[in-house]
Protein backbone atom coordinates (compact mmCIF):
# COMPACT_ATOMS: atom_id res chain seq x y z
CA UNK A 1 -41.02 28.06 -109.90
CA UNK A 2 -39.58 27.41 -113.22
CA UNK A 3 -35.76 28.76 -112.33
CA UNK A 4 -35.94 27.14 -109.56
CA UNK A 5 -36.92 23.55 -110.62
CA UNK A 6 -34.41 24.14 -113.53
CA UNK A 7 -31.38 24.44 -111.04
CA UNK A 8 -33.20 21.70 -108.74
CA UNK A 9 -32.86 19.26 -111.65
CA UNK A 10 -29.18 20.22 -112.39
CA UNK A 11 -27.82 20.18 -108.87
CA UNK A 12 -29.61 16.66 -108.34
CA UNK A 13 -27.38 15.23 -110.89
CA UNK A 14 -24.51 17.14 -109.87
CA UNK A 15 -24.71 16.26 -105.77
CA UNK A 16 -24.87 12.48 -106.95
CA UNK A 17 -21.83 12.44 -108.15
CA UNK A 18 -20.32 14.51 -104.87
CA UNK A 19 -21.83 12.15 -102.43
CA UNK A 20 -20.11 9.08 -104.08
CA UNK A 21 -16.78 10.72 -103.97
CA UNK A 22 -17.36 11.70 -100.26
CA UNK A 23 -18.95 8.28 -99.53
CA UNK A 24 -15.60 6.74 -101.44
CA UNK A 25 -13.73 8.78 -99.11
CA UNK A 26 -15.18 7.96 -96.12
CA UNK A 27 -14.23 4.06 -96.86
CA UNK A 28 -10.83 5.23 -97.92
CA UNK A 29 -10.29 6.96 -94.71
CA UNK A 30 -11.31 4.56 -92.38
CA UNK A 31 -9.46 2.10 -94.27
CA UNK A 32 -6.19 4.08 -94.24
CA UNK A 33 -6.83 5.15 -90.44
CA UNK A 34 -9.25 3.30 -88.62
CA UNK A 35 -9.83 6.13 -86.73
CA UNK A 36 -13.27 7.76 -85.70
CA UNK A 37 -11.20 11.17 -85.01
CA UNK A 38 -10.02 11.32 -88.38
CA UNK A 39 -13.14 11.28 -90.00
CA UNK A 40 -14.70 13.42 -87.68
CA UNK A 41 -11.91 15.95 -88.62
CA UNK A 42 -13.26 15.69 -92.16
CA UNK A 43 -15.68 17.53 -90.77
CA UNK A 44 -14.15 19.73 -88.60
CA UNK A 45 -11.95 21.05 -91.63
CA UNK A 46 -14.83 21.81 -94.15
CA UNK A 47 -16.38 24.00 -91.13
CA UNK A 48 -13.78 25.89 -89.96
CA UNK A 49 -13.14 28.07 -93.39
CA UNK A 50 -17.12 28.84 -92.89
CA UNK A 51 -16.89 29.94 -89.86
CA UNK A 52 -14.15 32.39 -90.99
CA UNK A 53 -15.96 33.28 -94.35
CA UNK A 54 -19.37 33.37 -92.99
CA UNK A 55 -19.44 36.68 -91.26
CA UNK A 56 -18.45 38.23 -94.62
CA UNK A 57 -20.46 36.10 -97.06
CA UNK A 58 -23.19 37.77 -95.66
CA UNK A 59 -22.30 41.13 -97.01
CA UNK A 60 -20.76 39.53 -99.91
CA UNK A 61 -23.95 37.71 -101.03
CA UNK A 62 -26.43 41.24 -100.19
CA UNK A 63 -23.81 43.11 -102.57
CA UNK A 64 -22.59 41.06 -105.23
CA UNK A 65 -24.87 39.13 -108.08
CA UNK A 66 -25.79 35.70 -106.67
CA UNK A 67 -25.37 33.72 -109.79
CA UNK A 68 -22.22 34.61 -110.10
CA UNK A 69 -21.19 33.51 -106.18
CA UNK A 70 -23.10 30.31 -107.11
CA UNK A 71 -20.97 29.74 -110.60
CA UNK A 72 -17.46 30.77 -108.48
CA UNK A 73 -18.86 27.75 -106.05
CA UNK A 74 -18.80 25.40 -108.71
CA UNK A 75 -15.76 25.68 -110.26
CA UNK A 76 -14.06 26.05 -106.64
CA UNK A 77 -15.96 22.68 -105.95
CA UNK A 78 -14.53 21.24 -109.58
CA UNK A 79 -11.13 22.07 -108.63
CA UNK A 80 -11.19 20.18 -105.67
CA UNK A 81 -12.46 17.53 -106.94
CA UNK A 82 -9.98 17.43 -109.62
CA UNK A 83 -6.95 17.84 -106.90
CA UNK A 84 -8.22 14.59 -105.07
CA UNK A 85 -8.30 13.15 -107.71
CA UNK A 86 -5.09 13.91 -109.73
CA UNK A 87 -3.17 13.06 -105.87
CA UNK A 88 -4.81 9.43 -105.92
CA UNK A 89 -3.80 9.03 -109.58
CA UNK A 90 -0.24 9.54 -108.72
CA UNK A 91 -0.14 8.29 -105.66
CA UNK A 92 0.33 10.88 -103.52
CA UNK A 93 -2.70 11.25 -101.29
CA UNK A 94 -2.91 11.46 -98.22
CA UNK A 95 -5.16 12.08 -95.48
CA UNK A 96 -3.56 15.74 -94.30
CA UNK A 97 -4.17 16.55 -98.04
CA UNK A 98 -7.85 15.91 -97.80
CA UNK A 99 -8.16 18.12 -94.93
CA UNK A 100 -6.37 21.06 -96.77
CA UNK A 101 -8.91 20.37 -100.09
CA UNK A 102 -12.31 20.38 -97.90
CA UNK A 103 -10.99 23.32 -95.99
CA UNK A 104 -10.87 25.22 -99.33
CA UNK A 105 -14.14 24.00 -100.45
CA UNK A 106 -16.02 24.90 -96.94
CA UNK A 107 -14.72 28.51 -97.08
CA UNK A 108 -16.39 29.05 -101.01
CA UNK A 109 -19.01 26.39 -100.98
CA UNK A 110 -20.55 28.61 -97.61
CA UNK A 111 -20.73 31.68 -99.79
CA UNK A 112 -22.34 29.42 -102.81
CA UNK A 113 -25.10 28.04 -100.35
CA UNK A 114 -25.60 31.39 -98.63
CA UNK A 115 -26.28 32.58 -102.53
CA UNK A 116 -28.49 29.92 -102.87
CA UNK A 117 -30.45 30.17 -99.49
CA UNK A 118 -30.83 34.00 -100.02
CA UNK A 119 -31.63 34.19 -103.79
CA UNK A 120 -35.34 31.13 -102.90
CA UNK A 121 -36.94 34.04 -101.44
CA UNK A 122 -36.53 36.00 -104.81
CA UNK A 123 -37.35 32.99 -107.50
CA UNK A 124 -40.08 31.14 -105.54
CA UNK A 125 -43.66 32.27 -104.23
CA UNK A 126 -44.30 32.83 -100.81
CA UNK A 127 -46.83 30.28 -100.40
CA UNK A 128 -44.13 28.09 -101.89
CA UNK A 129 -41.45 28.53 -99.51
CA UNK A 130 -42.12 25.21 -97.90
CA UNK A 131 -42.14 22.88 -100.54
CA UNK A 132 -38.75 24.85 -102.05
CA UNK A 133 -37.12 24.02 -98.95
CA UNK A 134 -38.27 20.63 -99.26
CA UNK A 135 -37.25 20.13 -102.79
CA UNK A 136 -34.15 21.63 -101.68
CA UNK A 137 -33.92 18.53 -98.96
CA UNK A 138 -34.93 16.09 -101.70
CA UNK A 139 -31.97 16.80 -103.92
CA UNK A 140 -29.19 15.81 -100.72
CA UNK A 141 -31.48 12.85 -99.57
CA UNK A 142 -31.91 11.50 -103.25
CA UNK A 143 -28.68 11.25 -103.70
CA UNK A 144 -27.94 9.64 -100.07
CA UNK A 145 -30.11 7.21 -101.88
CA UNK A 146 -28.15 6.90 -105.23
CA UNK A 147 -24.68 7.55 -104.43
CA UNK A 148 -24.08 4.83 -101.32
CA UNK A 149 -25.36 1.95 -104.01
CA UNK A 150 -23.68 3.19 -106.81
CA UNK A 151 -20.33 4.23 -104.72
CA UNK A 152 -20.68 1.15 -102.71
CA UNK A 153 -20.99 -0.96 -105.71
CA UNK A 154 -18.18 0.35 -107.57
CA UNK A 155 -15.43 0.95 -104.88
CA UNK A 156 -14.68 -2.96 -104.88
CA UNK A 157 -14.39 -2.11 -108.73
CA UNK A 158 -12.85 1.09 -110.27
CA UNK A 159 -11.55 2.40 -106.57
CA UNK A 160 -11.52 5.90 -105.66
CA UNK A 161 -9.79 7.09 -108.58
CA UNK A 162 -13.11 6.00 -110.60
CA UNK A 163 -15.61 7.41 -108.46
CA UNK A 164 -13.56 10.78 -108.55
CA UNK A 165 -13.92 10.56 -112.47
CA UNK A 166 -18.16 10.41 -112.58
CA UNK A 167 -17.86 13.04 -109.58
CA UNK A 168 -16.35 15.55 -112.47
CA UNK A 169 -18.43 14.20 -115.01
CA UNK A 170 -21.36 15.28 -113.36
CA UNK A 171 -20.23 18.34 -112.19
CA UNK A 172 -21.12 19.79 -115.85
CA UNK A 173 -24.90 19.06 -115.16
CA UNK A 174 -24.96 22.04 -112.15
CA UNK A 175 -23.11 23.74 -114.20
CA UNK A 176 -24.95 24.14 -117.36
CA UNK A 177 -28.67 24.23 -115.45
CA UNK A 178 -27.26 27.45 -113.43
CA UNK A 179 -25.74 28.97 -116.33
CA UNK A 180 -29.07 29.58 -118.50
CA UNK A 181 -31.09 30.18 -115.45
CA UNK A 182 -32.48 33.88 -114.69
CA UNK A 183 -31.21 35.11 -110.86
CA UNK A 184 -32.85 38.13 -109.60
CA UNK A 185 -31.28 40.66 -107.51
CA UNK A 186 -32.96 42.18 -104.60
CA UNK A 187 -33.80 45.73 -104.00
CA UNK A 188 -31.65 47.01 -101.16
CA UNK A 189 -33.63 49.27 -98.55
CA UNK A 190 -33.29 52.41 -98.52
CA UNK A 191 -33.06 53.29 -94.79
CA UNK A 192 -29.95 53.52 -93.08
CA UNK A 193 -30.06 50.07 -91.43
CA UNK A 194 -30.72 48.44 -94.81
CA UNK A 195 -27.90 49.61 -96.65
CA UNK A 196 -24.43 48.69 -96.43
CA UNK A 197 -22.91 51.60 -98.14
CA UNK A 198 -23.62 53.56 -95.04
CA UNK A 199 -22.35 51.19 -92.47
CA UNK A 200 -18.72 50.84 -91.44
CA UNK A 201 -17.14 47.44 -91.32
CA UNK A 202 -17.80 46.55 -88.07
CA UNK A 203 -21.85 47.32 -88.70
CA UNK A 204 -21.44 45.52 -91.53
CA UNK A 205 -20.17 42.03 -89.78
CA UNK A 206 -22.42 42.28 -86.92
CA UNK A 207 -25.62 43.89 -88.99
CA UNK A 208 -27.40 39.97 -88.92
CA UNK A 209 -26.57 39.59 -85.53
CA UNK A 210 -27.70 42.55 -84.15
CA UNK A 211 -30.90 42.18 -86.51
CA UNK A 212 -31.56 38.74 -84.91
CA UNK A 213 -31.02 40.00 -81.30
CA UNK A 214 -33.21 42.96 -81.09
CA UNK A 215 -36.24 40.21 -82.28
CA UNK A 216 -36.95 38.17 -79.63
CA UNK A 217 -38.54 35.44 -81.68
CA UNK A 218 -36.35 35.31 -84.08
CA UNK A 219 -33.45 34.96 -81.40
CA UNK A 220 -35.70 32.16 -79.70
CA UNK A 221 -35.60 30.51 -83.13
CA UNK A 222 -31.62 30.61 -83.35
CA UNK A 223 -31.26 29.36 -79.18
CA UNK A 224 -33.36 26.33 -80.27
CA UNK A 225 -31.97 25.69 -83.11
CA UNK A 226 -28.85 25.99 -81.39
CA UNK A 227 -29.28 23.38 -78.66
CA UNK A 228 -30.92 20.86 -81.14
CA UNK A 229 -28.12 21.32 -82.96
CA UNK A 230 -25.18 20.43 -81.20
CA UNK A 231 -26.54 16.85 -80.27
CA UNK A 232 -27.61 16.45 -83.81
CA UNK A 233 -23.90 17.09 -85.27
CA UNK A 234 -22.08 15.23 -82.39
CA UNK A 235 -24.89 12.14 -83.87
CA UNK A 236 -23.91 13.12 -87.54
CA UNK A 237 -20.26 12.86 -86.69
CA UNK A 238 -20.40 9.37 -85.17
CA UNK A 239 -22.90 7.96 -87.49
CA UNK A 240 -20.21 6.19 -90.18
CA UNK A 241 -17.89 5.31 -87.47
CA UNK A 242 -21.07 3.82 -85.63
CA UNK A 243 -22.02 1.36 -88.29
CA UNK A 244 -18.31 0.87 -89.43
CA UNK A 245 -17.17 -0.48 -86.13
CA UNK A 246 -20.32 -2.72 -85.39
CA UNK A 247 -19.71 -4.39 -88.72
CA UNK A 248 -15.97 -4.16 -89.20
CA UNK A 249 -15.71 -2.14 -91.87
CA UNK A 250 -18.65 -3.89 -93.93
CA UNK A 251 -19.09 -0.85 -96.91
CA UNK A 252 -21.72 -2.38 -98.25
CA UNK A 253 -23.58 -2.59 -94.96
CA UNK A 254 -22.90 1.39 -94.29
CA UNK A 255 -24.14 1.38 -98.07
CA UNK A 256 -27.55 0.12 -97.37
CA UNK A 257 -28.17 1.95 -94.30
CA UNK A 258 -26.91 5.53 -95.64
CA UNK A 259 -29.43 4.71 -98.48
CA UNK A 260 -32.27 3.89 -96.81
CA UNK A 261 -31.80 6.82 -94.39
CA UNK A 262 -31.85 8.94 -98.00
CA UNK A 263 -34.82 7.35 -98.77
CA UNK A 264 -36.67 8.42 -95.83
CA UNK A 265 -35.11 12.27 -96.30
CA UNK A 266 -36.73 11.98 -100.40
CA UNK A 267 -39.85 10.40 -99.16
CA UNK A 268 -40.03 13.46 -96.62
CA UNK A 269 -39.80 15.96 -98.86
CA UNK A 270 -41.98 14.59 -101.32
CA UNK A 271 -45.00 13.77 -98.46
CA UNK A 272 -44.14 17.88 -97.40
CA UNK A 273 -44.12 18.88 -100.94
CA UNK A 274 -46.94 17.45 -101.39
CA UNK A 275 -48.92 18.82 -98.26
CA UNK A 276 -47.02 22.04 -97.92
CA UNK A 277 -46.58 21.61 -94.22
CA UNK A 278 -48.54 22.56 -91.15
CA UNK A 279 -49.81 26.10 -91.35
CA UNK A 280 -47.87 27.00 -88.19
CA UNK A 281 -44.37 26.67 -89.24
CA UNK A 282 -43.54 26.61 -85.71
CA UNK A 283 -45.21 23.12 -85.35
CA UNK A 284 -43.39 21.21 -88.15
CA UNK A 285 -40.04 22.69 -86.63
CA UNK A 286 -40.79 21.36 -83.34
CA UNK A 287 -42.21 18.03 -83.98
CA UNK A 288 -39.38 17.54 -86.24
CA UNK A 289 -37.56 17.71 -84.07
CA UNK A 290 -39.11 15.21 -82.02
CA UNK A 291 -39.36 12.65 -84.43
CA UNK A 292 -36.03 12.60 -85.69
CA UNK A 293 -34.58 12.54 -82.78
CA UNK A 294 -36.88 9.70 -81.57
CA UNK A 295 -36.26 7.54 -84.28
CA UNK A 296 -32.76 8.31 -84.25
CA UNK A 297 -32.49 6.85 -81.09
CA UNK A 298 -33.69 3.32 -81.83
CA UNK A 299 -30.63 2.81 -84.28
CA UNK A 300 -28.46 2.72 -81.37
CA UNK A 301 -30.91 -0.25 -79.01
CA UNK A 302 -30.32 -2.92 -81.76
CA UNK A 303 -27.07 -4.45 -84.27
CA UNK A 304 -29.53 -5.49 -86.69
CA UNK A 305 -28.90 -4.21 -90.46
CA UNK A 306 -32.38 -4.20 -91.29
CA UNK A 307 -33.63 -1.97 -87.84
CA UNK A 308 -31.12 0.18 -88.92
CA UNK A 309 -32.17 1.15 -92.07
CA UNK A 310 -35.75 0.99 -91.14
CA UNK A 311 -35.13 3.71 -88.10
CA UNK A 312 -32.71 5.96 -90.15
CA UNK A 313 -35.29 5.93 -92.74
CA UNK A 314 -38.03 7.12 -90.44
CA UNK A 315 -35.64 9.50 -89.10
CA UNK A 316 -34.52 11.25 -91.72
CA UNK A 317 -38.28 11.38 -93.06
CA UNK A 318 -38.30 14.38 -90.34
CA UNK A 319 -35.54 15.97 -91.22
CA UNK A 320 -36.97 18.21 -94.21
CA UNK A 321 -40.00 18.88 -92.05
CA UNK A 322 -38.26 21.01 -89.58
CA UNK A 323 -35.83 22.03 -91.80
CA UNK A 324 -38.04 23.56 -94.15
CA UNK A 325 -40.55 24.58 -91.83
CA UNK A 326 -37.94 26.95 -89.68
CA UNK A 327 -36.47 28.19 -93.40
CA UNK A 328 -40.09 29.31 -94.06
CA UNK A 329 -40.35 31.24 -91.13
CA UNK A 330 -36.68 33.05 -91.78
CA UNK A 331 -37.87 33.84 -95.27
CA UNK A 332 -41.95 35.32 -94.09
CA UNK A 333 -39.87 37.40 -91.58
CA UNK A 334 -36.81 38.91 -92.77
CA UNK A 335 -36.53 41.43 -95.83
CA UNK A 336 -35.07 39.20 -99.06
CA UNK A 337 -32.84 42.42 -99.28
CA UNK A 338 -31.74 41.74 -95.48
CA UNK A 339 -31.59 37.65 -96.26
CA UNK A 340 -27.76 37.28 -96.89
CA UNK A 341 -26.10 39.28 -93.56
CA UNK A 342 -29.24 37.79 -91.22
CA UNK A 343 -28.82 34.49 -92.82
CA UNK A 344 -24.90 34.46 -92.09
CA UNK A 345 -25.37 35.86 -88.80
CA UNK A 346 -27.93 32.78 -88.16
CA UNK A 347 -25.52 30.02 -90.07
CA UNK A 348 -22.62 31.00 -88.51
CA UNK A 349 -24.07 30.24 -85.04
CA UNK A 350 -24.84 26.80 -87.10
CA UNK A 351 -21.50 26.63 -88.11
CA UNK A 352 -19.58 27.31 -84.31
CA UNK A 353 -21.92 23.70 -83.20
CA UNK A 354 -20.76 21.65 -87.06
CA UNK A 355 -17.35 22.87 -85.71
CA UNK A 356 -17.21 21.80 -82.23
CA UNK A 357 -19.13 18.62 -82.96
CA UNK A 358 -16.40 16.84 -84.27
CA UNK A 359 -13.92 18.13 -81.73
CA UNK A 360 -16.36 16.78 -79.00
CA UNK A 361 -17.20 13.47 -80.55
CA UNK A 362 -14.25 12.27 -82.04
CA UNK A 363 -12.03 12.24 -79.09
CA UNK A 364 -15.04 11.38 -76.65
CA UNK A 365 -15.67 8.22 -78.81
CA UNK A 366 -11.71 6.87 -79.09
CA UNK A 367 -10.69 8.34 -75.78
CA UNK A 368 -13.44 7.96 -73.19
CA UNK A 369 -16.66 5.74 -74.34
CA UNK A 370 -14.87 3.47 -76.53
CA UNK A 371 -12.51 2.26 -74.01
CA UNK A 372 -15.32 2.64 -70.88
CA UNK A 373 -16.96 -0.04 -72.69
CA UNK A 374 -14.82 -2.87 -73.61
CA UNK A 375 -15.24 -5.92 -71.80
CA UNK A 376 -14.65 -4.61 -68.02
CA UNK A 377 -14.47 -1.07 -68.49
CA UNK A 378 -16.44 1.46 -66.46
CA UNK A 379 -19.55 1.97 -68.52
CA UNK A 380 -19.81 -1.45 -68.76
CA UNK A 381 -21.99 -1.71 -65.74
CA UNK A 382 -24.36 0.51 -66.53
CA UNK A 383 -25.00 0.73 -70.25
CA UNK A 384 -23.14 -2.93 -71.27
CA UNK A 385 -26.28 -5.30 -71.11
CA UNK A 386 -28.00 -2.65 -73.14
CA UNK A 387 -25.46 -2.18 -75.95
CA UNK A 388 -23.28 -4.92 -75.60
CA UNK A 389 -19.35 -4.28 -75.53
CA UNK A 390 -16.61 -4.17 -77.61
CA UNK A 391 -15.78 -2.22 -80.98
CA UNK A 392 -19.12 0.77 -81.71
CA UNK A 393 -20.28 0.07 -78.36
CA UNK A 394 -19.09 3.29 -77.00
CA UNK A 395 -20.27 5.12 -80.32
CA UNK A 396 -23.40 4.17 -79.59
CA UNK A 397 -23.89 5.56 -76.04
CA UNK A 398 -22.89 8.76 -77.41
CA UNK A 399 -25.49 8.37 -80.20
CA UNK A 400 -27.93 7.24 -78.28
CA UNK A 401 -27.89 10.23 -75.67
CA UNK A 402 -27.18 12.48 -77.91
CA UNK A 403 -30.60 11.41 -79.89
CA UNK A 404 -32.41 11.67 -77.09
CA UNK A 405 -31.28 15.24 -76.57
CA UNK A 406 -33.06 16.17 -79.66
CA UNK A 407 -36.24 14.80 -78.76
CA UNK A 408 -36.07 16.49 -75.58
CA UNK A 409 -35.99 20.00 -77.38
CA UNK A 410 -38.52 19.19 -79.62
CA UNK A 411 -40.78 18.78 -76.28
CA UNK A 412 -39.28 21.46 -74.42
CA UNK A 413 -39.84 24.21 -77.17
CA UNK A 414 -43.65 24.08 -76.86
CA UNK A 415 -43.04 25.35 -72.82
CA UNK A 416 -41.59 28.95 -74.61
CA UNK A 417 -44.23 31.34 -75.39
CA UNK A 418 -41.67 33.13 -77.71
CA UNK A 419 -40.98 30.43 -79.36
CA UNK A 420 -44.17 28.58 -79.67
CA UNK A 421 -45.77 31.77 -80.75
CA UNK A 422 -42.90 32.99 -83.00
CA UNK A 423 -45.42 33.63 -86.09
CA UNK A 424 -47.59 35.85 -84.46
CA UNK A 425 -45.34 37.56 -82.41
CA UNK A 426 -43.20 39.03 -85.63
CA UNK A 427 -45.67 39.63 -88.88
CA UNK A 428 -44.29 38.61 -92.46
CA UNK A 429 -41.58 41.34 -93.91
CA UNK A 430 -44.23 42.21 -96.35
CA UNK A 431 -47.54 43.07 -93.90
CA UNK A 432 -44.77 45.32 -92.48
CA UNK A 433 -43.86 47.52 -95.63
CA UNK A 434 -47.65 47.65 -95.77
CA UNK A 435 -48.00 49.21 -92.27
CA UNK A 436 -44.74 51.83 -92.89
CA UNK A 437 -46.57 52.86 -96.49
CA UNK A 438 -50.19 53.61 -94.47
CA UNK A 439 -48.08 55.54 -92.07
């Protein structure tokens, strides 16, 4: 566990400083636009690269030293940074040239978290694969708790421009922890179906997916995932716009609640640390589920700051439980030598829902819900004495269903034999090579 918690402790410092600049430039958008489509395009730009790239980080990753894909992730991440910022400084930004920057970024920061996602398996214990993953969480959610206060603080104070300047400084931190940290390589199988050298191109981009699909519980992990999903982007999407509009633009109210909901994610991951998780992995995917999808919900029934943070925190407590808990399973399962084209093939199904998300949400929030329910509108009748009218009220109806959703496959997953009994049905990657040796 040592590599591991010495590149947990370096990208921890190093995320901080990322989410303030995206938190900055979430305020900076909205100010400049005042748009929910534009900063659900945000979104839709840093995902569509991946979904190009993703297909062939997977063979990238299996093939090429993963420290190395990591380092080229950083600097690519540095030099975006640094373009963002050097456009503010002379006064040249604008929003088209934040979409062109993420877009970059997506495309090599997939092939750096593929790296990173592939190379657990190889620097942590089985037994620890839980409580990796939820480390993992802990350094995203503790700096949802961080960067918001700090960002939120300082944006009245040294503007973008400033926050862009600790984003670099920190960047050195990931950096310097990755550098003196030992990355093993796995041992490529030797049968024809585990190495690339004897597969033509188009085995090579479809090797995950036809890995996945010839496992039936494997591929009822991915169609779950999938449908859970899709409601949780669309929810991810509409979340700033959500509190922005129902507070007119109040940054230090978004501030609070994108902290607490951090706080909840750390708290998570430090309670599943702690435990290391149900012994069914299955359970703490579904149940997560559930809960944060529950929870979720009950931001959208109330305008109240203080409900807010108080539901996004127990939320987002759930979120490294099922998280973690389906990462386990893909990791017991699935050869560490296999982990970077199966892993693609699974992310990039991930990445299609991050990518029509915003497409769906955006416009369905300014075009449709939004104007349904201002005072009169046609939604008005029906949802309008539970959510009230005006600015966010249509956000929140697509929040709000969208939440449910979640919850609803959470439940529904345990009706699934395949699913439910996903552990049992496919035996850890390792009891296998046992069985293949006595034979």
């Amino acid at each position: 566990m040592r590599t591991f918690l010495t590149i947990w402790l370096g990208q921890i410092v190093s995320t901080i400083g990322s989410y303030m600049t995206v938190f900055a430039l979430t305020i900076w958008v909205w100010q400049v636009t005042g748009s929910a489509t534009a900063l659900t395009l945000v979104s839709f730009f840093v995902q569509l690269p991946r979904l190009l790239i993703t297909p062939f980080s997977g063979i990238i990753v299996d093939r090429f030293n993963r420290k190395k894909l990591m380092l080229l992730g950083d600097i690519v991440a540095f030099l975006c940074t640094f373009t963002i910022g050097l456009l503010h400084f002379t006064d040249r930004l604008e929003v088209w040239h934040l979409y062109c920057v993420v877009a970059i970024y997506g495309g090599f920061g997939q092939i750096q978290t593929l790296a990173y996602s592939a190379s657990i398996a190889l620097i942590v214990p089985k037994e620890q694969y839980t409580r990796a993953g939820s480390m993992s969480s802990a350094v995203n959610y503790a700096s949802a708790i961080i960067s918001p206060a700090l960002a939120g603080g300082l944006y009245p104070i040294i503007g973008l421009g400033g926050i862009i300047a600790v984003d670099i400084a920190t960047f050195f931190a990931g950096l310097i922890t990755l550098l003196i940290s030992h990355i093993p390589q796995p041992v490529t199988g030797e049968s024809e179906s585990e190495n690339p050298d004897k597969e033509n191109i188009w085995q090579k981009l479809t090797f995950g997916f036809r890995y996945i699909f010839t496992r039936p519980p494997l591929l009822a992990m991915v169609i779950a995932f999938t449908i859970f999903a899709l409601p949780n982007d669309i929810g991810k999407v509409l979340y700033n716009p959500l509190i922005l509009s129902r507070t007119n633009g109040d940054s230090q109210i978004l501030g609070s609640v994108t902290t607490a909901a951090g706080l909840g994610g750390v708290v998570g991951a430090l309670l599943l640390g702690a435990w290391g998780g149900f012994k069914r992995k299955i359970n703490g995917m579904l149940l997560g589920f559930v809960g944060a999808g529950f929870f979720r919900a009950v931001v959208g029934f109330t305008q109240i700051p203080w409900l807010w943070m108080s539901s996004m925190f127990l939320s987002t407590m759930h979120t490294p439980l099922f998280y973690s808990s389906s990462n386990a399973i893909w990791y017991a399962k699935v050869p560490s030598s296999l982990h970077g084209r199966v892993l693609a093939a699974d992310q990039s199904i991930g990445i299609v829902i991050s990518l029509s998300a915003p497409l769906i949400a955006g416009p369905l929030a300014d075009k449709v819900f939004e104007p349904a329910m201002q005072p009169g509108g046609a939604l008005v009748p029906i949802f309008g004495s539970i959510f009230g009218t005006g600015s966010g009220a249509g956000i929140t109806v697509i929040y709000v269903i969208a939440s449910i959703w979640m919850l609803l496959v959470g439940i529904g997953g345990y009706f699934f034999p395949t699913l439910r009994n996903v552990e049992k049905l496919l035996p850890d990657c390792d009891e296998r090579v046992e069985e293949e040796v006595k034979g």
